[in-house]
C-alpha atoms as a PDB file:
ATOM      1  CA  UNK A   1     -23.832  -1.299   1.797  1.00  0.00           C
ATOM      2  CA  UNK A   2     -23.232  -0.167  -1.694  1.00  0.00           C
ATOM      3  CA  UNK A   3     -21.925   3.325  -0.464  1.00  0.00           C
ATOM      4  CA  UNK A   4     -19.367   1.720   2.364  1.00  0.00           C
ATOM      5  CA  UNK A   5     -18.237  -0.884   0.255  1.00  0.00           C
ATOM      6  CA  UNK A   6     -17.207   1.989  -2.235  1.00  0.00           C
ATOM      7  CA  UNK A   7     -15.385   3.913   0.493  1.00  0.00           C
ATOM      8  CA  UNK A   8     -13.742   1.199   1.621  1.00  0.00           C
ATOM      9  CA  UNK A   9     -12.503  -0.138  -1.272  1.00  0.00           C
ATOM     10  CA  UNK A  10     -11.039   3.620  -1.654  1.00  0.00           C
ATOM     11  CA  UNK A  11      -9.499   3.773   1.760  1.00  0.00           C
ATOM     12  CA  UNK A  12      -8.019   0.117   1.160  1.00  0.00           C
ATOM     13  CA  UNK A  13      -6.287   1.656  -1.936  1.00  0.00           C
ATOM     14  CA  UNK A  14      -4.664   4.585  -0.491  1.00  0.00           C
ATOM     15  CA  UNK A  15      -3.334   2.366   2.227  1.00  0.00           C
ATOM     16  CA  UNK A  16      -2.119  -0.188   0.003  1.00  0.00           C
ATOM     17  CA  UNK A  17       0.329   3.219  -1.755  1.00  0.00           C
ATOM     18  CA  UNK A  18       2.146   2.542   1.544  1.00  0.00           C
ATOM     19  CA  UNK A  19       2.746  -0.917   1.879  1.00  0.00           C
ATOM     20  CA  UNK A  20       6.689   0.114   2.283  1.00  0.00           C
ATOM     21  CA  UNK A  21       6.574   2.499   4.865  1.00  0.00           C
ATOM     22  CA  UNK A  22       9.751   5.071   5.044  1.00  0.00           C
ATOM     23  CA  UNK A  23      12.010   6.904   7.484  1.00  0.00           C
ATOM     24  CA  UNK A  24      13.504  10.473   6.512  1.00  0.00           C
ATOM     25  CA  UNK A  25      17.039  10.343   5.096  1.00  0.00           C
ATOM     26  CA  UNK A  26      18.446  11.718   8.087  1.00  0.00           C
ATOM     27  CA  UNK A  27      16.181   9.533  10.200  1.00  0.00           C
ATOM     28  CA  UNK A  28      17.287   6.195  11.877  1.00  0.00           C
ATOM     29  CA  UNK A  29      14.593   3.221  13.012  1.00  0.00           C
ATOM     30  CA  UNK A  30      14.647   2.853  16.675  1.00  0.00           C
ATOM     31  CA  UNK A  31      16.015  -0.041  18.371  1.00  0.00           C
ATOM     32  CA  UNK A  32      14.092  -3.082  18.584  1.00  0.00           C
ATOM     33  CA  UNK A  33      11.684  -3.280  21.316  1.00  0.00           C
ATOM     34  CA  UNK A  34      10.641  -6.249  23.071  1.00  0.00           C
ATOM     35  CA  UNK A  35       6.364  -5.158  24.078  1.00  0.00           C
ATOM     36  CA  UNK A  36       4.308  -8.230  24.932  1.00  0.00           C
ATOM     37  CA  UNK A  37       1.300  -8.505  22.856  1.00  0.00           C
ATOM     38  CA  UNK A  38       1.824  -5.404  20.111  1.00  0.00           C
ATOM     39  CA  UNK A  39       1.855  -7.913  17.108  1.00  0.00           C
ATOM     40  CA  UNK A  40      -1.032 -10.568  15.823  1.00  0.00           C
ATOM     41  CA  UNK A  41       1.277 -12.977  16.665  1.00  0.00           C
ATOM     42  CA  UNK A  42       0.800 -13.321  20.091  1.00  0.00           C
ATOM     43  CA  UNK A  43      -2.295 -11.754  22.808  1.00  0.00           C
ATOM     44  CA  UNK A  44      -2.440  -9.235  25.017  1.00  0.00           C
ATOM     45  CA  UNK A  45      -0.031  -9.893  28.166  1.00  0.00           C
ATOM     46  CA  UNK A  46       1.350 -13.054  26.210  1.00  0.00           C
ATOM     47  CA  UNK A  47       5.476 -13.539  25.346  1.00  0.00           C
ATOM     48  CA  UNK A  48       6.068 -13.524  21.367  1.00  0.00           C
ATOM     49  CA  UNK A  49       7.891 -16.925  20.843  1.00  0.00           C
ATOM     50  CA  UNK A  50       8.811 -16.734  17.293  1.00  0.00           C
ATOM     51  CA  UNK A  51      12.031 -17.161  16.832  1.00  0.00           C
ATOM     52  CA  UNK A  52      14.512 -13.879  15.738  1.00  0.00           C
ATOM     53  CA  UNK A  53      17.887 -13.633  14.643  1.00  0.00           C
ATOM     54  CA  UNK A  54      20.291 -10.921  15.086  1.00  0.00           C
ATOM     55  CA  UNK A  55      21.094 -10.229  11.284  1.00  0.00           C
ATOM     56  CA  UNK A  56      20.092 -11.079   7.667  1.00  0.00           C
ATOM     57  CA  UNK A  57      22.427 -10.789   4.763  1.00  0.00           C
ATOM     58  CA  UNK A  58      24.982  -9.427   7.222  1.00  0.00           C
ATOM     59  CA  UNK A  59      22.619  -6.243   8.123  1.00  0.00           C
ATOM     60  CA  UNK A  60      20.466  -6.076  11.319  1.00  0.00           C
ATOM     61  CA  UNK A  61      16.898  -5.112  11.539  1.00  0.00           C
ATOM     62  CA  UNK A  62      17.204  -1.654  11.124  1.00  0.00           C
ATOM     63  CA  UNK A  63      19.712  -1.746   8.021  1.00  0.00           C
ATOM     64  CA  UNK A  64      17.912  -4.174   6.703  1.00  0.00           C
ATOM     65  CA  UNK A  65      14.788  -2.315   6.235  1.00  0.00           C
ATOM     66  CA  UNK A  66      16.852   0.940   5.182  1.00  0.00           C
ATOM     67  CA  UNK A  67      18.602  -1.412   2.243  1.00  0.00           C
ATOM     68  CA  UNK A  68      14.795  -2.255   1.331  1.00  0.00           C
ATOM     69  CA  UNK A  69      13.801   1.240   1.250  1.00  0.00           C
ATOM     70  CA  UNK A  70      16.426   2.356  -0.624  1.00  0.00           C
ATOM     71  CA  UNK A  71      16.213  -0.080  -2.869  1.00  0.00           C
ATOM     72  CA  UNK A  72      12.495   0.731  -3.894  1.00  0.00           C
ATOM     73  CA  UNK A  73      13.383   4.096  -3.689  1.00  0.00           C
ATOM     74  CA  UNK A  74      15.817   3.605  -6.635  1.00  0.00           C
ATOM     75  CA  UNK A  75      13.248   1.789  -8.696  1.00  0.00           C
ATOM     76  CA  UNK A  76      11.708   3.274 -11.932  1.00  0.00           C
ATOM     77  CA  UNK A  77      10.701   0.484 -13.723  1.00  0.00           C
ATOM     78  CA  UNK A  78       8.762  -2.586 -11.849  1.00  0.00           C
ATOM     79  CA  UNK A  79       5.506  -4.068 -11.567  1.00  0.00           C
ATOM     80  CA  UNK A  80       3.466  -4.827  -8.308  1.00  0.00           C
ATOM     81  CA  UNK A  81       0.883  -7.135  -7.689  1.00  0.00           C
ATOM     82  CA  UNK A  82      -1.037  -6.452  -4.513  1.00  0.00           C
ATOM     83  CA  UNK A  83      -3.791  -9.071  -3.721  1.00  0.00           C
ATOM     84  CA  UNK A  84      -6.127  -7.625  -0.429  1.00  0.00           C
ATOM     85  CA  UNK A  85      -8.353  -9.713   1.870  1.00  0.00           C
ATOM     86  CA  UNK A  86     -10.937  -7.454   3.306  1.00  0.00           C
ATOM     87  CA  UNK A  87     -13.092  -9.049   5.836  1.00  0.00           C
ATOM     88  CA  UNK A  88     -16.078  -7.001   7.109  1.00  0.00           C
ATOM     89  CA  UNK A  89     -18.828  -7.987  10.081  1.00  0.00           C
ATOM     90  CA  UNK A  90     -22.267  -6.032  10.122  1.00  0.00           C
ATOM     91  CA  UNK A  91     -25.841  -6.787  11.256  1.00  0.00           C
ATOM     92  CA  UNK A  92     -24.780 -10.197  12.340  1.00  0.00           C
ATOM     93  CA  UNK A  93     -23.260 -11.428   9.284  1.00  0.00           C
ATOM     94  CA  UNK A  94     -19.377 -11.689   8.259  1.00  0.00           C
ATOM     95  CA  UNK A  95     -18.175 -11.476   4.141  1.00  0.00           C
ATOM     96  CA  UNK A  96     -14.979 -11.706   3.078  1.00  0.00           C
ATOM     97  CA  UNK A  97     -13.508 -10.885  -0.609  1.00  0.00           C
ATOM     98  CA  UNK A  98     -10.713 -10.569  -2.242  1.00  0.00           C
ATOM     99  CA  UNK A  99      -9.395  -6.909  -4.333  1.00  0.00           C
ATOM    100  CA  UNK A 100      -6.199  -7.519  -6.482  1.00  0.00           C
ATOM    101  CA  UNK A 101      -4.295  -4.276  -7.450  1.00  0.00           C
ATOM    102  CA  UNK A 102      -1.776  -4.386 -10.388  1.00  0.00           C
ATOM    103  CA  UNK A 103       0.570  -1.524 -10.716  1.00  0.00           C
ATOM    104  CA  UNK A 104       3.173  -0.992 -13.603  1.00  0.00           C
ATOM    105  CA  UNK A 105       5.693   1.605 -13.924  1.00  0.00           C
ATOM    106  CA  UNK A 106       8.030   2.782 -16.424  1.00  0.00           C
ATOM    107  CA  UNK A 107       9.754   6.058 -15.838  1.00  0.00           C
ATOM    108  CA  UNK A 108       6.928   8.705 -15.820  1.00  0.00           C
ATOM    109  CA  UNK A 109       4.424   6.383 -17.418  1.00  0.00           C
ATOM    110  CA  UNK A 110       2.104   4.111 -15.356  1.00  0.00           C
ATOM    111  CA  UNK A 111      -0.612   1.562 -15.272  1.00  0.00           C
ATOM    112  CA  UNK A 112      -3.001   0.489 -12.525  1.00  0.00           C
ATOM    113  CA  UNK A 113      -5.999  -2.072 -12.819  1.00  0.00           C
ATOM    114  CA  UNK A 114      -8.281  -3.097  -9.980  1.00  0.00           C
ATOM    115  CA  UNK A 115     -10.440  -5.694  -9.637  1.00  0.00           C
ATOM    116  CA  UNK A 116     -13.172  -6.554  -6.747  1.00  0.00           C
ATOM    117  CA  UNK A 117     -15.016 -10.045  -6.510  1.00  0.00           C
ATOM    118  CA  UNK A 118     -17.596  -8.731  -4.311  1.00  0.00           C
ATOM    119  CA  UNK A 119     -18.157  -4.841  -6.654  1.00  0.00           C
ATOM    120  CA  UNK A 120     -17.440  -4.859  -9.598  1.00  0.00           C
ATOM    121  CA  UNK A 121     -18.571  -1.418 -10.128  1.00  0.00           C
ATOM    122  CA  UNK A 122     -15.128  -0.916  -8.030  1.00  0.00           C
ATOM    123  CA  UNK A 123     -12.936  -2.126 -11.141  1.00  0.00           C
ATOM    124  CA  UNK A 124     -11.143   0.274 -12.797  1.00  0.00           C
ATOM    125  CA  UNK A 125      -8.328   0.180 -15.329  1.00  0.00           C
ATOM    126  CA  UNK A 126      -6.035   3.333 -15.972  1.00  0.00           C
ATOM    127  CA  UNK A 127      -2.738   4.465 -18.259  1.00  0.00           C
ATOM    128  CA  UNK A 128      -0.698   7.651 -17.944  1.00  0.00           C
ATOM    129  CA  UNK A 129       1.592   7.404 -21.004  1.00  0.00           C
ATOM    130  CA  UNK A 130       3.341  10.371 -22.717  1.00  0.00           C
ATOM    131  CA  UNK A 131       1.115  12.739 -20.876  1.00  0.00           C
ATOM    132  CA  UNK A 132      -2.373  11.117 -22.101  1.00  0.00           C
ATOM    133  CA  UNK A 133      -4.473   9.531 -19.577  1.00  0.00           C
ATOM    134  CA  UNK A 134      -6.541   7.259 -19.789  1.00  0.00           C
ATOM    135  CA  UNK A 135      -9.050   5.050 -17.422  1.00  0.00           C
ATOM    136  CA  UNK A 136     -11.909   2.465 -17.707  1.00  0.00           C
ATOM    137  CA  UNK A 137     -14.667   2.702 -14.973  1.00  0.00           C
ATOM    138  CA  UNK A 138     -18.221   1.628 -14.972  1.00  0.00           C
ATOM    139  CA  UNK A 139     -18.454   0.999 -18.171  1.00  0.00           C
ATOM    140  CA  UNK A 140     -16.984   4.813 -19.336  1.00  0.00           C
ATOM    141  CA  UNK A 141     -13.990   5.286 -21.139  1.00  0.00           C
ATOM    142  CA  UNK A 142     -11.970   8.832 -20.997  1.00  0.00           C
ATOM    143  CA  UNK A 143      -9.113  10.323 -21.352  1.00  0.00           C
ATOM    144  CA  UNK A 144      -7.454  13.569 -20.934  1.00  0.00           C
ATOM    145  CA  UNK A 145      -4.026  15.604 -21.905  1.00  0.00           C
ATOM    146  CA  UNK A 146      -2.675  16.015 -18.640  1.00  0.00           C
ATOM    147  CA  UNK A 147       1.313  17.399 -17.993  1.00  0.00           C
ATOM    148  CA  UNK A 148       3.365  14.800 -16.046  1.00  0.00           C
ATOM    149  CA  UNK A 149       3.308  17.938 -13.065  1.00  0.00           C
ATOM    150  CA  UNK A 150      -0.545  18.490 -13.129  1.00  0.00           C
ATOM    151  CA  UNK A 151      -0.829  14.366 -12.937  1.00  0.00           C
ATOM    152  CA  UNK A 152       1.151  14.322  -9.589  1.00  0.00           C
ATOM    153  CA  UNK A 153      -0.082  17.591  -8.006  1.00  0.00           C
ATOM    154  CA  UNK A 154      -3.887  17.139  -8.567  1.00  0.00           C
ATOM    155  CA  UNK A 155      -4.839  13.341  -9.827  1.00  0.00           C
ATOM    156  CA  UNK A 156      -2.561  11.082  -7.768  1.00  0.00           C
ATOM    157  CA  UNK A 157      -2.397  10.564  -3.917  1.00  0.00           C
ATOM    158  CA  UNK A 158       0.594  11.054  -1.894  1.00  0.00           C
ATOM    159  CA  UNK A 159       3.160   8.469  -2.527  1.00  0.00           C
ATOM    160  CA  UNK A 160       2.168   6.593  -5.611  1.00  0.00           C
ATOM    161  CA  UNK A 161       4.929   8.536  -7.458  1.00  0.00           C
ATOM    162  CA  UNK A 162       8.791   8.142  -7.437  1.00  0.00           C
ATOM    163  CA  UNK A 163       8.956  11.066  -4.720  1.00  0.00           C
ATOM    164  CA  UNK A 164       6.799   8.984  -2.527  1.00  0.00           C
ATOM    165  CA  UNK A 165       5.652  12.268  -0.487  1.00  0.00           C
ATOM    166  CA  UNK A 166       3.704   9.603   1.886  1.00  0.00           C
ATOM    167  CA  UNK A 167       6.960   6.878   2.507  1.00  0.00           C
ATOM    168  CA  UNK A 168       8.266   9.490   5.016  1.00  0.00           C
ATOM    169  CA  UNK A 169       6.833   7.927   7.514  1.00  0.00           C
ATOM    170  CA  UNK A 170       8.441   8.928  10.745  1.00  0.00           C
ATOM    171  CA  UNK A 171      10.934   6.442  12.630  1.00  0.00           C
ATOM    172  CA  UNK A 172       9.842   7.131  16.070  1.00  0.00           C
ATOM    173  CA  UNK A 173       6.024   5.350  14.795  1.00  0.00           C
ATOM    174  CA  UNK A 174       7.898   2.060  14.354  1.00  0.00           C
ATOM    175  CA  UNK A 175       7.462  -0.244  17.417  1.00  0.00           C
ATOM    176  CA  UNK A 176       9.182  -3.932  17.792  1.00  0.00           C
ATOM    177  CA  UNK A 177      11.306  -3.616  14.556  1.00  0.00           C
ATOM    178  CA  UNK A 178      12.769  -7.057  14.962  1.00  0.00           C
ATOM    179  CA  UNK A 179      13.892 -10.013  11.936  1.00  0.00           C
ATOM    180  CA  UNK A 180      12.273 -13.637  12.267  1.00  0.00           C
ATOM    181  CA  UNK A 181      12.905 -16.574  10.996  1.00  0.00           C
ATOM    182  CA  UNK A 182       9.614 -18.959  11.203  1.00  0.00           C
ATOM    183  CA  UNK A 183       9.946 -22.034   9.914  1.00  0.00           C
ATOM    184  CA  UNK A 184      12.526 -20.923   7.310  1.00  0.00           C
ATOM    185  CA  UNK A 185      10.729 -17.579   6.527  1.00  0.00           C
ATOM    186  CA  UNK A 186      12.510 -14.523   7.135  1.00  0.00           C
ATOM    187  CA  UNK A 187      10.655 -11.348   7.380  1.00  0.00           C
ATOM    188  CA  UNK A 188      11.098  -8.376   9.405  1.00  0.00           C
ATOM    189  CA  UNK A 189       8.277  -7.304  11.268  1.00  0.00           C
ATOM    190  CA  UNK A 190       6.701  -3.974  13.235  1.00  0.00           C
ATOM    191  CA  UNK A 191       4.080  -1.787  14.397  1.00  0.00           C
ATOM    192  CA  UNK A 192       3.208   1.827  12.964  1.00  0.00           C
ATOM    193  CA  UNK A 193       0.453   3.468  15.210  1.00  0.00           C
ATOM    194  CA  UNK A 194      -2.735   3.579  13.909  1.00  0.00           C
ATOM    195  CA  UNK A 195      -3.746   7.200  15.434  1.00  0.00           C
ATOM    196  CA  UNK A 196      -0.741   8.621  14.090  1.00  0.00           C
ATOM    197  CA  UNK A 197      -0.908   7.495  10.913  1.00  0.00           C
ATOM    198  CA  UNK A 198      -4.357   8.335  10.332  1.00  0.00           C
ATOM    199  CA  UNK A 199      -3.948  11.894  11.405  1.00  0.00           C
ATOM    200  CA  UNK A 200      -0.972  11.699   8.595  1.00  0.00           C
ATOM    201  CA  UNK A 201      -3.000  10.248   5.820  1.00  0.00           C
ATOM    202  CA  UNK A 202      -5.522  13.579   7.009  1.00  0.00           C
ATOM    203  CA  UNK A 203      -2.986  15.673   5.859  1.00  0.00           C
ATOM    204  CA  UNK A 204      -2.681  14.536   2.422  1.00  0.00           C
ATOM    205  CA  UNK A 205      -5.493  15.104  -0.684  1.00  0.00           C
ATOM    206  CA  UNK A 206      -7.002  11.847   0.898  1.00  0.00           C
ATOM    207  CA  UNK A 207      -8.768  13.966   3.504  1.00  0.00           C
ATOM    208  CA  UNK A 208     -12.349  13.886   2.589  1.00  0.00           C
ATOM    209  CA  UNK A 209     -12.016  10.132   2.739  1.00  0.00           C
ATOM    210  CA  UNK A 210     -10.062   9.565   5.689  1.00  0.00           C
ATOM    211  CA  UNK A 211     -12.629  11.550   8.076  1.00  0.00           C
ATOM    212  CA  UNK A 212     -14.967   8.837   7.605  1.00  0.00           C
ATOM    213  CA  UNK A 213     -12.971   6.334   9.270  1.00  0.00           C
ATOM    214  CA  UNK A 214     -14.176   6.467  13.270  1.00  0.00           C
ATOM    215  CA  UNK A 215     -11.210   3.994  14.157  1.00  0.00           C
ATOM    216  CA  UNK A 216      -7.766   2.516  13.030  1.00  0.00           C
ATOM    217  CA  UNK A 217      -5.744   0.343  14.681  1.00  0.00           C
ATOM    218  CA  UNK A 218      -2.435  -0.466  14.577  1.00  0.00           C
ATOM    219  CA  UNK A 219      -0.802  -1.454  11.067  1.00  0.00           C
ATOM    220  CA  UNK A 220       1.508  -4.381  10.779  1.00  0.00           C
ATOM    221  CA  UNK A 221       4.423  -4.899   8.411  1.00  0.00           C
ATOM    222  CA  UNK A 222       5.954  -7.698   7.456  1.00  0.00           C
ATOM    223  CA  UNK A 223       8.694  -7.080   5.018  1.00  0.00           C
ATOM    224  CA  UNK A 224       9.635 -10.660   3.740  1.00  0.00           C
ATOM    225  CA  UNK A 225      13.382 -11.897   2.374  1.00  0.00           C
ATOM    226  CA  UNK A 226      15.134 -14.431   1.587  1.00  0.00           C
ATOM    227  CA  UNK A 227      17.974 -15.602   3.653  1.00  0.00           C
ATOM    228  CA  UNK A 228      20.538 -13.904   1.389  1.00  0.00           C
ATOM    229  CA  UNK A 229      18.641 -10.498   2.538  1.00  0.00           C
ATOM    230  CA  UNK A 230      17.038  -9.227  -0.947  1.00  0.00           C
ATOM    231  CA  UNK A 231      13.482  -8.669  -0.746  1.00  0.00           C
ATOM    232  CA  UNK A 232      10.667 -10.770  -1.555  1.00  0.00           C
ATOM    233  CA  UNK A 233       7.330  -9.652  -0.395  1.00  0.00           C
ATOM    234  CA  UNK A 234       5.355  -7.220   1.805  1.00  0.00           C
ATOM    235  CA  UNK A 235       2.552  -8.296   3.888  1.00  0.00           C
ATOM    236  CA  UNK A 236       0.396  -5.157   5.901  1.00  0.00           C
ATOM    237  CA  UNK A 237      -2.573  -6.248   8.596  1.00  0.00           C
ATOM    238  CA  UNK A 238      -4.595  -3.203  10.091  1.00  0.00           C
ATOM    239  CA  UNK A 239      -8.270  -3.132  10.939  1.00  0.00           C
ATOM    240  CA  UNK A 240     -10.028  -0.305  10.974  1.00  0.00           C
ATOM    241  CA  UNK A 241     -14.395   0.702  11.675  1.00  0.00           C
ATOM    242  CA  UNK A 242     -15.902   2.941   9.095  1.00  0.00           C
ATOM    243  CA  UNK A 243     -19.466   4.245  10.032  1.00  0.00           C
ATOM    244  CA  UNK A 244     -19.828   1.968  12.676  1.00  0.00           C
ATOM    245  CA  UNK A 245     -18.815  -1.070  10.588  1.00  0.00           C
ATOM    246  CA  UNK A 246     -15.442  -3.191  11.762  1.00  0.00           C
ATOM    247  CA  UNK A 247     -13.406  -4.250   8.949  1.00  0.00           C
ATOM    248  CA  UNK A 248     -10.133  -6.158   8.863  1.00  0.00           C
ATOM    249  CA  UNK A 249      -7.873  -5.465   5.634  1.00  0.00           C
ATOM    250  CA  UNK A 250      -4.674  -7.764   4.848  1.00  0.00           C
ATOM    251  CA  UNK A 251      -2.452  -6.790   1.535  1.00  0.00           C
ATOM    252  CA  UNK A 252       0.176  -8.694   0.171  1.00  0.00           C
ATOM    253  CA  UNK A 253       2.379  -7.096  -2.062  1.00  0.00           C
ATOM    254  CA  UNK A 254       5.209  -8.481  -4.490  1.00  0.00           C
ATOM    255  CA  UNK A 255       7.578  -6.280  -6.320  1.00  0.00           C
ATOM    256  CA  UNK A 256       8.719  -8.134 -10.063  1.00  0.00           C
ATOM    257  CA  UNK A 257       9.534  -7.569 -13.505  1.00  0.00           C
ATOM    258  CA  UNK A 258      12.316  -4.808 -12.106  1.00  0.00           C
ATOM    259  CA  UNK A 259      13.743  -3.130 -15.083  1.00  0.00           C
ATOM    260  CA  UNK A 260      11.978  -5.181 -17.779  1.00  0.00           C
ATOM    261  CA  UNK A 261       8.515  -4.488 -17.130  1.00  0.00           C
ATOM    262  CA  UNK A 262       6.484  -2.738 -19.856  1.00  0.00           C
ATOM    263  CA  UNK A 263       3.268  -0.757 -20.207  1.00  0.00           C
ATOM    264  CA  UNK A 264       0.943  -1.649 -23.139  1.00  0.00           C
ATOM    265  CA  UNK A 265      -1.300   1.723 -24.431  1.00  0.00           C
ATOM    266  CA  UNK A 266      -5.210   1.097 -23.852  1.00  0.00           C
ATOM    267  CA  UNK A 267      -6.898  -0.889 -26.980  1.00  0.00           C
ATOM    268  CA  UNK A 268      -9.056   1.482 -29.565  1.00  0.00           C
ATOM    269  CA  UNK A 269      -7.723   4.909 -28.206  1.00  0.00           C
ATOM    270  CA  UNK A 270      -9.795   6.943 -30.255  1.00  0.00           C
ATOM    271  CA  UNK A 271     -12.830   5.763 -28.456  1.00  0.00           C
ATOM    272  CA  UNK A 272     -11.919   7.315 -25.614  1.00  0.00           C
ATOM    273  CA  UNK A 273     -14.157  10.109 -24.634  1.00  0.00           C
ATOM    274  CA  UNK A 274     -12.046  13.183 -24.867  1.00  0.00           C
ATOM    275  CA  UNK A 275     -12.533  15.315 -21.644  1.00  0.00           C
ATOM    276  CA  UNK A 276      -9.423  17.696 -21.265  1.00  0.00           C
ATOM    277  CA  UNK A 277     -11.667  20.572 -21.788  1.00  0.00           C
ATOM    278  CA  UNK A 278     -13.602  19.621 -18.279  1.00  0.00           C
ATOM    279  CA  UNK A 279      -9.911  19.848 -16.195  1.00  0.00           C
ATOM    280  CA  UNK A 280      -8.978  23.325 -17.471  1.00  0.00           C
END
């Protein structure tokens, strides 16, 4: 259990780099689709009787999403607090826990911490500032000289960097792209296949872990906002079965601290095991 919970915890993180998904620059979201049954929302063969409205903020559905994108496109200095519900059913028995991912960046520098209620061995704290890095993980400390190109080429997965290789998500996944208003809540809302999407993440340096998933469903976004149309939070819903164990994963995601936030260097540097030598 040990070994899965590791790997999922993993696989929960990359997914989590994509909790805004993105269309190409030259690419358009299709038009809202009307399929019974494609969201959690409502069941297979059943009408979706949420209420929608035509615009937000003066843009529809598809603008508004684009003015999202581009906005966190544009962003170089932010914080993100991501808190994930994973919910996982084996050998007759159900557990559900809680992973909360904080991510800081400020120009080329960055921070992530992780923390797990149900593995702690899965907490990890990490610092890329003025080409140093730096993490805390079971109980080691170490850091390395790394250049700002070697840190996004060989130690980060797609996406978590300003060029966000993996928010070029293609706009012909997107199904039911469509704005709601529930009970005073506006969020737009669709569908990016799970197939698809997994043979994309494939693709990327997150290979080795992705071939372990035997299953993905369908991922949900939720893209929340307020009624003036600026963006509040992000809320993602897949499920996916790793070696024969079903696991549903839920992440919401706020976006704060945008141009203010800060990045504070690890404590006691200097005991830091040094191993730059072991990357050459």
């Amino acid at each position: 259990m040990k070994k899965f919970l590791s790997l999922i915890l993993c696989l929960v993180m990359a997914f989590s780099l994509v909790a805004l998904a993105s269309c190409g620059d030259d690419e358009t979201p299709p038009a809202a689709s009307s399929t019974p049954g494609s969201t959690p929302s409502s069941t297979p063969g059943s009408v979706d009787n949420r209420p929608t409205v035509d615009n937000l903020g003066g843009m529809n559905a598809e603008q508004l999403y684009q003015a999202a994108l581009n906005k966190v496109a544009e962003l170089t200095n932010y914080r993100m607090d991501t808190v994930q519900t994973i919910t996982m059913s084996a050998q007759g028995q159900t557990i559900s826990f809680d992973q909360t991912v904080i991510a800081i960046k400020d120009g080329i520098n960055e921070y992530v911490k992780t923390e797990n209620e149900m593995e702690s061995s899965a907490n990890m704290e990490a610092w890329y500032i003025d080409e140093m890095f730096y993490a805390i993980m079971g109980g080691t400390k170490a850091k390395a000289a790394i250049s700002y190109d070697t840190y996004v080429e060989k130690y980060m997965p797609e996406g978590a960097t300003s060029e966000g290789a993996l928010m070029n998500i293609p706009a012909d996944w997107f199904v039911d792209v469509k704005i709601y208003n529930v009970d005073g809540e506006y969020y737009l809302e669709f569908v990016v296949s799970g197939e698809e999407y997994l043979e994309y993440m494939s693709s990327t340096s997150l290979a080795g872990m992705i071939e372990s998933v035997d299953d993905l469903e369908n991922i949900v976004y939720r893209v929340f906002f307020t009624e003036d149309g600026e963006l509040d939070n992000i809320v993602t819903e897949f499920a996916m079965t790793i070696q024969g164990i079903p696991a549903d994963i839920v992440s919401v995601t706020e976006i704060s601290n945008i141009g203010t936030a800060e990045i504070t260097p690890p404590a006691n540097p200097d005991s830091f095991i040094d191993v730059t030598d072991n990357l050459q």
